[in-house]
PDB file of N, CA and C in Angstrom:
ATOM      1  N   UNK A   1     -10.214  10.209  35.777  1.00  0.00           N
ATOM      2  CA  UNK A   1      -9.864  10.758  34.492  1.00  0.00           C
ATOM      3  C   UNK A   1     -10.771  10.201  33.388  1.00  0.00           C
ATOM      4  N   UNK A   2     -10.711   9.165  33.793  1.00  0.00           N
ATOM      5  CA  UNK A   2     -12.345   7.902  32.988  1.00  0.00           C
ATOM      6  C   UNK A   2     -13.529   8.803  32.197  1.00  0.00           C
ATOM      7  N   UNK A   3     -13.563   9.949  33.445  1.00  0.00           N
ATOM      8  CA  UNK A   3     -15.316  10.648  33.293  1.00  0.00           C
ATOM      9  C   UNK A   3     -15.247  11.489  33.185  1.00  0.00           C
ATOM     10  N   UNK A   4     -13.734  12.291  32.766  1.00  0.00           N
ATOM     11  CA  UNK A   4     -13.524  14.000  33.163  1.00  0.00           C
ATOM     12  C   UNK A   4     -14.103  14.418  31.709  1.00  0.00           C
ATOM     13  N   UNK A   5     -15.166  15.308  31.732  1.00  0.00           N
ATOM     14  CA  UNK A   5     -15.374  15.729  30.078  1.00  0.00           C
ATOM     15  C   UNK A   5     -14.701  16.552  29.317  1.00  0.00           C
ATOM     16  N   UNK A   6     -14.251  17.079  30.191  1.00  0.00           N
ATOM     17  CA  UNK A   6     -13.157  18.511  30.125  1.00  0.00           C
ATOM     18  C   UNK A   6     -12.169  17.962  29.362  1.00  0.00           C
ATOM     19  N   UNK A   7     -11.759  16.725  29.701  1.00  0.00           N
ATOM     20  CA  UNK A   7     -10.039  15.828  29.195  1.00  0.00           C
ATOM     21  C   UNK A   7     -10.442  15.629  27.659  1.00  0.00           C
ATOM     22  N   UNK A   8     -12.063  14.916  28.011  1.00  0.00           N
ATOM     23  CA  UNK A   8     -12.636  14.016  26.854  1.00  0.00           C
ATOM     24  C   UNK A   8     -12.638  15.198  25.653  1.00  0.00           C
ATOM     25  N   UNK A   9     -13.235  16.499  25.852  1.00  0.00           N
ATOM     26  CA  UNK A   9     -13.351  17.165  25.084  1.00  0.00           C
ATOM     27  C   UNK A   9     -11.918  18.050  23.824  1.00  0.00           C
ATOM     28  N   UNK A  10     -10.791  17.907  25.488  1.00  0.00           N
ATOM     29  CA  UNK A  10      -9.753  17.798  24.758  1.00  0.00           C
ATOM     30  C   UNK A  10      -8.892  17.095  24.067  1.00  0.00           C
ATOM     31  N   UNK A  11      -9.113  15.481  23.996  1.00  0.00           N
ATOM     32  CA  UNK A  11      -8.117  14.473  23.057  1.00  0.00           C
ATOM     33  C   UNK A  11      -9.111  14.121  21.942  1.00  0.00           C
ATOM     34  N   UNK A  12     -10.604  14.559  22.069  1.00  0.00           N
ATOM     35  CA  UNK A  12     -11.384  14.382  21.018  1.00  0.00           C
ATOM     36  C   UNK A  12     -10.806  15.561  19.816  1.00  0.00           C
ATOM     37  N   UNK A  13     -10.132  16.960  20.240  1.00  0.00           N
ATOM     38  CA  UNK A  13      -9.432  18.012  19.220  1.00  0.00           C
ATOM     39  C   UNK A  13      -8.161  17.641  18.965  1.00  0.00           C
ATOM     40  N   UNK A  14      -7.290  16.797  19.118  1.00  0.00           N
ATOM     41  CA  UNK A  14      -6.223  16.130  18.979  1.00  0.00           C
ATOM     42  C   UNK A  14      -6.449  15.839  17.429  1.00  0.00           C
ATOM     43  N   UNK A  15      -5.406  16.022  16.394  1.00  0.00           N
ATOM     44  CA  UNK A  15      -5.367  14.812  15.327  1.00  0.00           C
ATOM     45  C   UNK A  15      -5.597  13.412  15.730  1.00  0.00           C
ATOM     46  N   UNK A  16      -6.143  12.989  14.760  1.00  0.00           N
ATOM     47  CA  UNK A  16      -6.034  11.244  14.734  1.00  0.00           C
ATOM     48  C   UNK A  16      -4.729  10.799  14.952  1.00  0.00           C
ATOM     49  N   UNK A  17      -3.967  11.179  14.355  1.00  0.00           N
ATOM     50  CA  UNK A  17      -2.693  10.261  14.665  1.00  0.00           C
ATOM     51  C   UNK A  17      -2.431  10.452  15.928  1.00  0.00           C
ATOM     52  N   UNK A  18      -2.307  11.227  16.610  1.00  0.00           N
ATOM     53  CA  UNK A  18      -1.708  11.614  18.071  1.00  0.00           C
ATOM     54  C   UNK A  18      -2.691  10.492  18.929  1.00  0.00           C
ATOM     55  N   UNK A  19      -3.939  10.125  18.831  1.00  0.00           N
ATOM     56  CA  UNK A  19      -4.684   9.377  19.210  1.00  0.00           C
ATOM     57  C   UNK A  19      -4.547   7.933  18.997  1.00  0.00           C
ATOM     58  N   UNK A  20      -3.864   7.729  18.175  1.00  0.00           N
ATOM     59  CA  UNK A  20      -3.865   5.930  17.562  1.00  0.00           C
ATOM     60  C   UNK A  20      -2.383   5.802  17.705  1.00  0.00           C
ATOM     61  N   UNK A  21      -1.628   6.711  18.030  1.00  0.00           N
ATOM     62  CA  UNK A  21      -0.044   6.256  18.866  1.00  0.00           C
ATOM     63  C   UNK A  21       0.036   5.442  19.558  1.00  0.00           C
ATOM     64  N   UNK A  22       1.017   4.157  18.898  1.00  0.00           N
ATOM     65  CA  UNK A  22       1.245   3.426  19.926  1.00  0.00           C
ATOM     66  C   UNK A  22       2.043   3.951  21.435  1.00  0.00           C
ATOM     67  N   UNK A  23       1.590   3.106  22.303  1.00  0.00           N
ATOM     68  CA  UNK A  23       2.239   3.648  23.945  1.00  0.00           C
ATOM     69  C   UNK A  23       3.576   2.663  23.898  1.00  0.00           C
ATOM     70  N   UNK A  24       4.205   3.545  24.480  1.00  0.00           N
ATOM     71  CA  UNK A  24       5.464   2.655  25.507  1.00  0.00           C
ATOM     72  C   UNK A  24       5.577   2.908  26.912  1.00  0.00           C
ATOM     73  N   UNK A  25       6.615   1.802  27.766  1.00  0.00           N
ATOM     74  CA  UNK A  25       6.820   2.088  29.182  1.00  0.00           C
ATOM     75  C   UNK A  25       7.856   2.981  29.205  1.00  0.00           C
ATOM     76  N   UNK A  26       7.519   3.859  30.631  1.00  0.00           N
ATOM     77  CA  UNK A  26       9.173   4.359  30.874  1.00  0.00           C
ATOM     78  C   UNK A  26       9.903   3.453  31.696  1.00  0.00           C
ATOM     79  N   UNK A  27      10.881   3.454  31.150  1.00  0.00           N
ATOM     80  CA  UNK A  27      12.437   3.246  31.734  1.00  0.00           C
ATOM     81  C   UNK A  27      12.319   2.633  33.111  1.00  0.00           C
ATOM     82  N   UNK A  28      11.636   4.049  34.213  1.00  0.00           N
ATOM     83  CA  UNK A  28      11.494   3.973  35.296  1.00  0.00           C
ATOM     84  C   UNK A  28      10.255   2.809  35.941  1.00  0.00           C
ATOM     85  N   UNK A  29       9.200   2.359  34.787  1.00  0.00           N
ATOM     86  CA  UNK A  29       8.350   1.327  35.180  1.00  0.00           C
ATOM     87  C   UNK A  29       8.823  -0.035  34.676  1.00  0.00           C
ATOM     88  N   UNK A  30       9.605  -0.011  34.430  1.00  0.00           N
ATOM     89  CA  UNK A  30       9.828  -1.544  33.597  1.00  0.00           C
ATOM     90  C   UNK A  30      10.841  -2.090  34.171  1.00  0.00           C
ATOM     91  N   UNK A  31      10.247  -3.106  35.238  1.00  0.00           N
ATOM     92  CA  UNK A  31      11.092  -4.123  36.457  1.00  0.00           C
ATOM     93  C   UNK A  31      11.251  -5.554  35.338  1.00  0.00           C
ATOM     94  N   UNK A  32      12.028  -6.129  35.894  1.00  0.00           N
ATOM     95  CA  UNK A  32      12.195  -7.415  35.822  1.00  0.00           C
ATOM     96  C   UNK A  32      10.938  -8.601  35.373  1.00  0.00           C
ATOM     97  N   UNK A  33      10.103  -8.303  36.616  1.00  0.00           N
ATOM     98  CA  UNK A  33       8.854  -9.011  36.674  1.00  0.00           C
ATOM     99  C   UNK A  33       8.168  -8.574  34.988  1.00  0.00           C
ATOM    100  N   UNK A  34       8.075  -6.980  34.622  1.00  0.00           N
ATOM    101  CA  UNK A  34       6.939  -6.338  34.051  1.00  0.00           C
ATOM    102  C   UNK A  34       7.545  -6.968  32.573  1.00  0.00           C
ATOM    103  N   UNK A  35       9.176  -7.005  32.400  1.00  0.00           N
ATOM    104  CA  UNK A  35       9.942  -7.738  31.497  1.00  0.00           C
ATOM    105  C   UNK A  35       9.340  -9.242  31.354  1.00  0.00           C
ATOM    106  N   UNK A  36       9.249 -10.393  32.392  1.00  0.00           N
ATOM    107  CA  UNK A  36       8.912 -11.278  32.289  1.00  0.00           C
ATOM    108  C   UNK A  36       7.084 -11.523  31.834  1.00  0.00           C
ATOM    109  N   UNK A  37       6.506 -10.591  32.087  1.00  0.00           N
ATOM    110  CA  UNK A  37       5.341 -10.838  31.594  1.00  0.00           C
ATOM    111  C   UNK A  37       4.945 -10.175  30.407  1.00  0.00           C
ATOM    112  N   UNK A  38       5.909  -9.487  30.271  1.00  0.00           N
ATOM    113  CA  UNK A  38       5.719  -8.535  28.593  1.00  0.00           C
ATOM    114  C   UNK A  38       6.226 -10.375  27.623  1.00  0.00           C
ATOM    115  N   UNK A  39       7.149 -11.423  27.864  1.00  0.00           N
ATOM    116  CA  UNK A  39       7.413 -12.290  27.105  1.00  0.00           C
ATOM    117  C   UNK A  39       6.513 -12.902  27.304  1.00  0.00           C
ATOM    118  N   UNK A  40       5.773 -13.461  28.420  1.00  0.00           N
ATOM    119  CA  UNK A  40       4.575 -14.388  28.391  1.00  0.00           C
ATOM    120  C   UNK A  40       3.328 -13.865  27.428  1.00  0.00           C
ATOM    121  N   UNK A  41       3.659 -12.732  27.622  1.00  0.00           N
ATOM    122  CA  UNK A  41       2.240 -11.936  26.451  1.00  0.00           C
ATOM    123  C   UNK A  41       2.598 -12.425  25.123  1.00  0.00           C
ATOM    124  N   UNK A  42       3.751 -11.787  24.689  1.00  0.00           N
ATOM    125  CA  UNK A  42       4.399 -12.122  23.545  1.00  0.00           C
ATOM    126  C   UNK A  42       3.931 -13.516  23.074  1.00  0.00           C
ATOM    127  N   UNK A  43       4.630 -14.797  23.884  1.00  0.00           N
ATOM    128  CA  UNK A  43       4.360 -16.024  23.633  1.00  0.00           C
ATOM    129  C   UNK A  43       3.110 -16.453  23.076  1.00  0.00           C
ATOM    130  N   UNK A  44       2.338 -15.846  24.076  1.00  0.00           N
ATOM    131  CA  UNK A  44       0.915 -16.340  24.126  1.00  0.00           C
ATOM    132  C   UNK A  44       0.577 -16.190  22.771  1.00  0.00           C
ATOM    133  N   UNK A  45       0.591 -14.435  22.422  1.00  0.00           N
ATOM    134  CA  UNK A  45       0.332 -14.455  21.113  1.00  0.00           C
ATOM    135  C   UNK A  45       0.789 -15.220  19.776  1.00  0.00           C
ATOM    136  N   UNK A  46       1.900 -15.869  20.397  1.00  0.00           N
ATOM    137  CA  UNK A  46       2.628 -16.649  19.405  1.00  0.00           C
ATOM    138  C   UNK A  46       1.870 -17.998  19.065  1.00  0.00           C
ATOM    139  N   UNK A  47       1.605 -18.278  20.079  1.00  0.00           N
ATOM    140  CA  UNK A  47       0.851 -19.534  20.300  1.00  0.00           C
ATOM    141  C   UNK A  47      -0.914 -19.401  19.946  1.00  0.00           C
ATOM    142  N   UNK A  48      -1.518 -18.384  20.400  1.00  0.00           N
ATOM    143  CA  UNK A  48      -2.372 -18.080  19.580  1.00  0.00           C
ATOM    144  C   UNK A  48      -2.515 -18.411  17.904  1.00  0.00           C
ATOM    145  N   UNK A  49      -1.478 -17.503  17.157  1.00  0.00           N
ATOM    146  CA  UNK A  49      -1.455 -17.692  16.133  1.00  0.00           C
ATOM    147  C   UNK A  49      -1.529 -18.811  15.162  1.00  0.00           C
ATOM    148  N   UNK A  50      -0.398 -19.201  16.157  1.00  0.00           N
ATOM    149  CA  UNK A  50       0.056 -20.695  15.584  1.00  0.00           C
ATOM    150  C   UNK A  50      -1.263 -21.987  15.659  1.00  0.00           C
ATOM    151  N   UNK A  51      -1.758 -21.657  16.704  1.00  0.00           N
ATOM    152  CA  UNK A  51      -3.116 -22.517  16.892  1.00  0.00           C
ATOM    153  C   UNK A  51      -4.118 -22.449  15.925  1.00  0.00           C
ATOM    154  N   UNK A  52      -4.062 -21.320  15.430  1.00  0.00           N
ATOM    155  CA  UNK A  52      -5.486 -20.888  14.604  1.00  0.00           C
ATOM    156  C   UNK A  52      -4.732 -20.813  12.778  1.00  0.00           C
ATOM    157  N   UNK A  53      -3.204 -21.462  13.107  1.00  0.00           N
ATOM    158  CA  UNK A  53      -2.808 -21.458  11.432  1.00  0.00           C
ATOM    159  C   UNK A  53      -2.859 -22.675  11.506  1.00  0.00           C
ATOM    160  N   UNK A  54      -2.839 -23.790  12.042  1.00  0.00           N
ATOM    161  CA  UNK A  54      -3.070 -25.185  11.946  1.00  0.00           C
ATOM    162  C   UNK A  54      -4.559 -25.226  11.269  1.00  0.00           C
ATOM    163  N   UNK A  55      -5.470 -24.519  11.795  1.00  0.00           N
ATOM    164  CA  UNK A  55      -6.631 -24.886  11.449  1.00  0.00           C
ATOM    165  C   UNK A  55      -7.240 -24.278  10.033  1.00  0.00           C
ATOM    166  N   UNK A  56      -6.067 -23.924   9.450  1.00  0.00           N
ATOM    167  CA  UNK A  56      -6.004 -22.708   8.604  1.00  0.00           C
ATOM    168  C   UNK A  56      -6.375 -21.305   8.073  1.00  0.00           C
ATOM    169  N   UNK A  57      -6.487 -21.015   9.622  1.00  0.00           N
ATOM    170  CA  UNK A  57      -6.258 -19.326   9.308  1.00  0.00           C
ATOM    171  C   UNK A  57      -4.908 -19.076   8.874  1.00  0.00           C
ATOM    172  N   UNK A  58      -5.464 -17.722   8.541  1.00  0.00           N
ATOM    173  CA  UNK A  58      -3.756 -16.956   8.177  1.00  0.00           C
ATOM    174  C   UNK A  58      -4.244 -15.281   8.991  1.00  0.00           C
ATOM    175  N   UNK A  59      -3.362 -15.506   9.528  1.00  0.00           N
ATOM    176  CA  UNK A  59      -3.587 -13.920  10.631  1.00  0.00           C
ATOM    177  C   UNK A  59      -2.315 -13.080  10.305  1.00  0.00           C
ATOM    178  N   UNK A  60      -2.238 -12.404  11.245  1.00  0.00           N
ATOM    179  CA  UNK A  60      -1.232 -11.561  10.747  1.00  0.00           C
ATOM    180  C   UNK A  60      -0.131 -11.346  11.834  1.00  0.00           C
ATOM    181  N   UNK A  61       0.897 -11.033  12.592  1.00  0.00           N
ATOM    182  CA  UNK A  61       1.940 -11.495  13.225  1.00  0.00           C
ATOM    183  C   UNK A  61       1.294 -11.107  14.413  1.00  0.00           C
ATOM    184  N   UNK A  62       1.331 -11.405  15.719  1.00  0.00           N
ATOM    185  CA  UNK A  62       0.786 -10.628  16.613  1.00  0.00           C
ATOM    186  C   UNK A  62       1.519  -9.651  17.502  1.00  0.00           C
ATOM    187  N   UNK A  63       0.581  -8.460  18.205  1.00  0.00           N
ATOM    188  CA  UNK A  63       1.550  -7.339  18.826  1.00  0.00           C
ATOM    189  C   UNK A  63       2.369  -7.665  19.540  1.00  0.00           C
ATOM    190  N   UNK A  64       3.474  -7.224  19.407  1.00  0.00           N
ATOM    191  CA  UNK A  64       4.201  -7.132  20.932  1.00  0.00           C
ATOM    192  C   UNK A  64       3.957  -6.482  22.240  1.00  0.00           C
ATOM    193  N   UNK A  65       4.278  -6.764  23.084  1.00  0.00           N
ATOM    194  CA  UNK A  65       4.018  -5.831  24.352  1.00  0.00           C
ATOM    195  C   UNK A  65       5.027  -5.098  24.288  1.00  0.00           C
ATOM    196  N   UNK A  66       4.146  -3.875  24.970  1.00  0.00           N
ATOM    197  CA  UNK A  66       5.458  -2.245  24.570  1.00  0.00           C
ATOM    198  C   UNK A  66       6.666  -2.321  25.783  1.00  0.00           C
ATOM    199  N   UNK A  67       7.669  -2.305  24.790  1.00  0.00           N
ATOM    200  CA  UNK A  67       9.195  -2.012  25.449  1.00  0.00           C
ATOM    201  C   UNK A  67       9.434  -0.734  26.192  1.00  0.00           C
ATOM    202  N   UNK A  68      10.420  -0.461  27.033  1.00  0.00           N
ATOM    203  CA  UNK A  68      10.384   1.375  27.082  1.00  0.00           C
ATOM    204  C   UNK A  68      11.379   1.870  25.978  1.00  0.00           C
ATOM    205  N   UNK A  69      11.322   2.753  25.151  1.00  0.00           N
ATOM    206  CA  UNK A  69      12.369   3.119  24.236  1.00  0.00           C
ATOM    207  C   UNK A  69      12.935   4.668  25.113  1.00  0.00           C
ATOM    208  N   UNK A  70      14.199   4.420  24.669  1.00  0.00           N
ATOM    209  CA  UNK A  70      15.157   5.366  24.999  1.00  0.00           C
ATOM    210  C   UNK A  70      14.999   6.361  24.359  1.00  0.00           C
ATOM    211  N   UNK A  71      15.980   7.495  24.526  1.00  0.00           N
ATOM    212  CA  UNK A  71      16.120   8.848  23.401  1.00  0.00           C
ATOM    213  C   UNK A  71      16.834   8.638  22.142  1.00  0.00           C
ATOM    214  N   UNK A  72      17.867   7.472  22.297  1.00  0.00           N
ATOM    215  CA  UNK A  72      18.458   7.207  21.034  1.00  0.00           C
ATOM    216  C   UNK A  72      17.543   6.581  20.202  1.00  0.00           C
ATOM    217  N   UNK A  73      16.607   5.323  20.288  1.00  0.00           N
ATOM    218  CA  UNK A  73      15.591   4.796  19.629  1.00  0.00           C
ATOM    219  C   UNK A  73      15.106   5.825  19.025  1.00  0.00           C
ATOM    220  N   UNK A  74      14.706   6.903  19.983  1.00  0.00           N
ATOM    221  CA  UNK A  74      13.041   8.169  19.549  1.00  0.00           C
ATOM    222  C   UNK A  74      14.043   8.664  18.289  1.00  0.00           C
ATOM    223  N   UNK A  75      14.971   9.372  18.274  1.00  0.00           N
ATOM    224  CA  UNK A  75      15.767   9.976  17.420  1.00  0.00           C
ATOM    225  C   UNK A  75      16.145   9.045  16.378  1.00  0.00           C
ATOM    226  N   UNK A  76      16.489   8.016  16.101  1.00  0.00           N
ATOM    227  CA  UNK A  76      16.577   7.343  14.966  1.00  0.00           C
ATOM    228  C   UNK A  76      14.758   7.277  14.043  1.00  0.00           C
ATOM    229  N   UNK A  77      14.312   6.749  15.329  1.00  0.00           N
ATOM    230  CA  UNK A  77      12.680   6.895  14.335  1.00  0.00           C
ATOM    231  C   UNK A  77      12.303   8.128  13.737  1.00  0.00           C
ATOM    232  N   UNK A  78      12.448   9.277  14.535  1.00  0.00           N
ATOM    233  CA  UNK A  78      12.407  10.471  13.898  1.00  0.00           C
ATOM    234  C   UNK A  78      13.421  10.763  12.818  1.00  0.00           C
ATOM    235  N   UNK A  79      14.331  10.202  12.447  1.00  0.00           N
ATOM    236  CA  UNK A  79      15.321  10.719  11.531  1.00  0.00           C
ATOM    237  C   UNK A  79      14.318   9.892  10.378  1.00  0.00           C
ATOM    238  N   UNK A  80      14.310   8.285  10.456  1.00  0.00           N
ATOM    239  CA  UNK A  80      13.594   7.805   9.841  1.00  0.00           C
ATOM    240  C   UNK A  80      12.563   8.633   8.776  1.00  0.00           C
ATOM    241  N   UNK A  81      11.486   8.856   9.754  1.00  0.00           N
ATOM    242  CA  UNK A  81      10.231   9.535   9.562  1.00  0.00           C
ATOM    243  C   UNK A  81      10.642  10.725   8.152  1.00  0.00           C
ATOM    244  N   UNK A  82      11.675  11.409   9.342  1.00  0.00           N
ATOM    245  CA  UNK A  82      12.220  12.943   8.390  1.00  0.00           C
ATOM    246  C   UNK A  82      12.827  12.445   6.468  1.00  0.00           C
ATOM    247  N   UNK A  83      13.212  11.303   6.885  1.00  0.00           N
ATOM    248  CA  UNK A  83      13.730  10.901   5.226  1.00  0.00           C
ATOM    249  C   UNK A  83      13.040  10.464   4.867  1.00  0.00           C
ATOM    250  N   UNK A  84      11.864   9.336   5.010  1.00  0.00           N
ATOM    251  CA  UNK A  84      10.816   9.072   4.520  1.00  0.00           C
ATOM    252  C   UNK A  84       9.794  10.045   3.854  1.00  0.00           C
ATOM    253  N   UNK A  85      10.054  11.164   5.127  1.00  0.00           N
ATOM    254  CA  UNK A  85       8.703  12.393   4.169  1.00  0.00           C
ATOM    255  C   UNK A  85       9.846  13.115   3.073  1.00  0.00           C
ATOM    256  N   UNK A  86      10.980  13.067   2.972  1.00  0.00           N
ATOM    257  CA  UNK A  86      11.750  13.931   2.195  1.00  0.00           C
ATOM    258  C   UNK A  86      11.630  12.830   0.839  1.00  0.00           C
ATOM    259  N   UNK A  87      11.809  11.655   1.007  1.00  0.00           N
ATOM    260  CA  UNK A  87      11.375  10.820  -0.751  1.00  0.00           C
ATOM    261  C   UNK A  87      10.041  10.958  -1.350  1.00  0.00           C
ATOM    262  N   UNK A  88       9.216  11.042  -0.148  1.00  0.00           N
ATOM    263  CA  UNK A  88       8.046  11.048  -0.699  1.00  0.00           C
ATOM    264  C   UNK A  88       7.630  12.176  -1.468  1.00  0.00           C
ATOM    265  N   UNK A  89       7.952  13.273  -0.678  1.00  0.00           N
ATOM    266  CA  UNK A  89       7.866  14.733  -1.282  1.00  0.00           C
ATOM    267  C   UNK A  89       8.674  14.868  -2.368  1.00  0.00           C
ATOM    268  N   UNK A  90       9.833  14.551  -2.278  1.00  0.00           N
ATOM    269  CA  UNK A  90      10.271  14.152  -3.644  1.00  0.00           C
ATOM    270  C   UNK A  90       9.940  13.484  -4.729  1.00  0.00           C
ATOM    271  N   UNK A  91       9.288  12.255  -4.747  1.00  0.00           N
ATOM    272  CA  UNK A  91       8.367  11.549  -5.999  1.00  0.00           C
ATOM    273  C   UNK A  91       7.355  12.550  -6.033  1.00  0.00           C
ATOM    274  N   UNK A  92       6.545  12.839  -5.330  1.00  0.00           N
ATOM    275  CA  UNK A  92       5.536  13.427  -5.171  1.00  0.00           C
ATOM    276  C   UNK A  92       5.214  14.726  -6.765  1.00  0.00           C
ATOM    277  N   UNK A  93       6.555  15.562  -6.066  1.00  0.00           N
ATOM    278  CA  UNK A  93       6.778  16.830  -6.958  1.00  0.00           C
ATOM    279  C   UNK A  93       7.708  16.291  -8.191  1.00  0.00           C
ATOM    280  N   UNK A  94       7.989  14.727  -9.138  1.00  0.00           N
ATOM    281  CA  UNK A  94       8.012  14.534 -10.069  1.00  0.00           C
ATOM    282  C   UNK A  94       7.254  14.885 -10.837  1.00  0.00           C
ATOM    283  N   UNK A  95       7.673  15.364 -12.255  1.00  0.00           N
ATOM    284  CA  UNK A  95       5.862  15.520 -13.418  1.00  0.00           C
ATOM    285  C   UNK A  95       5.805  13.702 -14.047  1.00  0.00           C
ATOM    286  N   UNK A  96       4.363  13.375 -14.007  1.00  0.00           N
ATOM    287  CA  UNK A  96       3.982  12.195 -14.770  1.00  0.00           C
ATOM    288  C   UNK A  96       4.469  12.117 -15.912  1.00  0.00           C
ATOM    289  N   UNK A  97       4.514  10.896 -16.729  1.00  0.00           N
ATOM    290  CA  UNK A  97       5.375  10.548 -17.746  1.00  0.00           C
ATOM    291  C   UNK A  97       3.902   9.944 -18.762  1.00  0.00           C
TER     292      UNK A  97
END
């Protein structure tokens, strides 16, 4: 799939956003084990951070490793989303003062 140009040609016509989506696991891939090393990732990054703020950086929090989200999660974010664009559009179509 690496080399298919055919694919390439099609996620290159994709919006940007659809492209810079973060991923999650499904449900069906996420064992025990894949749980335990999604926290060692986590950590690490924790510890990362923390290493390089001693010396005084200042970074910024680090990623998590992706959870699988359910349908109830997806639907709250989407409700989210839906009221977020409804304020905005709302300030939006205020007249300036």
């Amino acid at each position: 799939m690496a080399t298919d140009e055919d694919l390439a040609a099609e996620v290159a016509k994709l919006p940007e956003a659809n492209r810079t989506a973060s991923w999650s696991r499904s449900q069906r891939d996420y064992t025990a084990e894949v749980e335990m090393l999604s926290a060692v990732f986590d950590r690490i990054g924790e510890l990362i951070r923390v290493t390089a703020a001693t010396r005084g950086a200042r970074g910024r929090q680090p990623q998590l490793a992706p959870r699988p989200v359910n349908a109830v999660e997806q639907e709250r974010k989407r409700m989210a989303q839906v009221k977020h664009q409804k304020l905005a559009d709302r300030l939006l179509r205020r007249p300036a003062r």
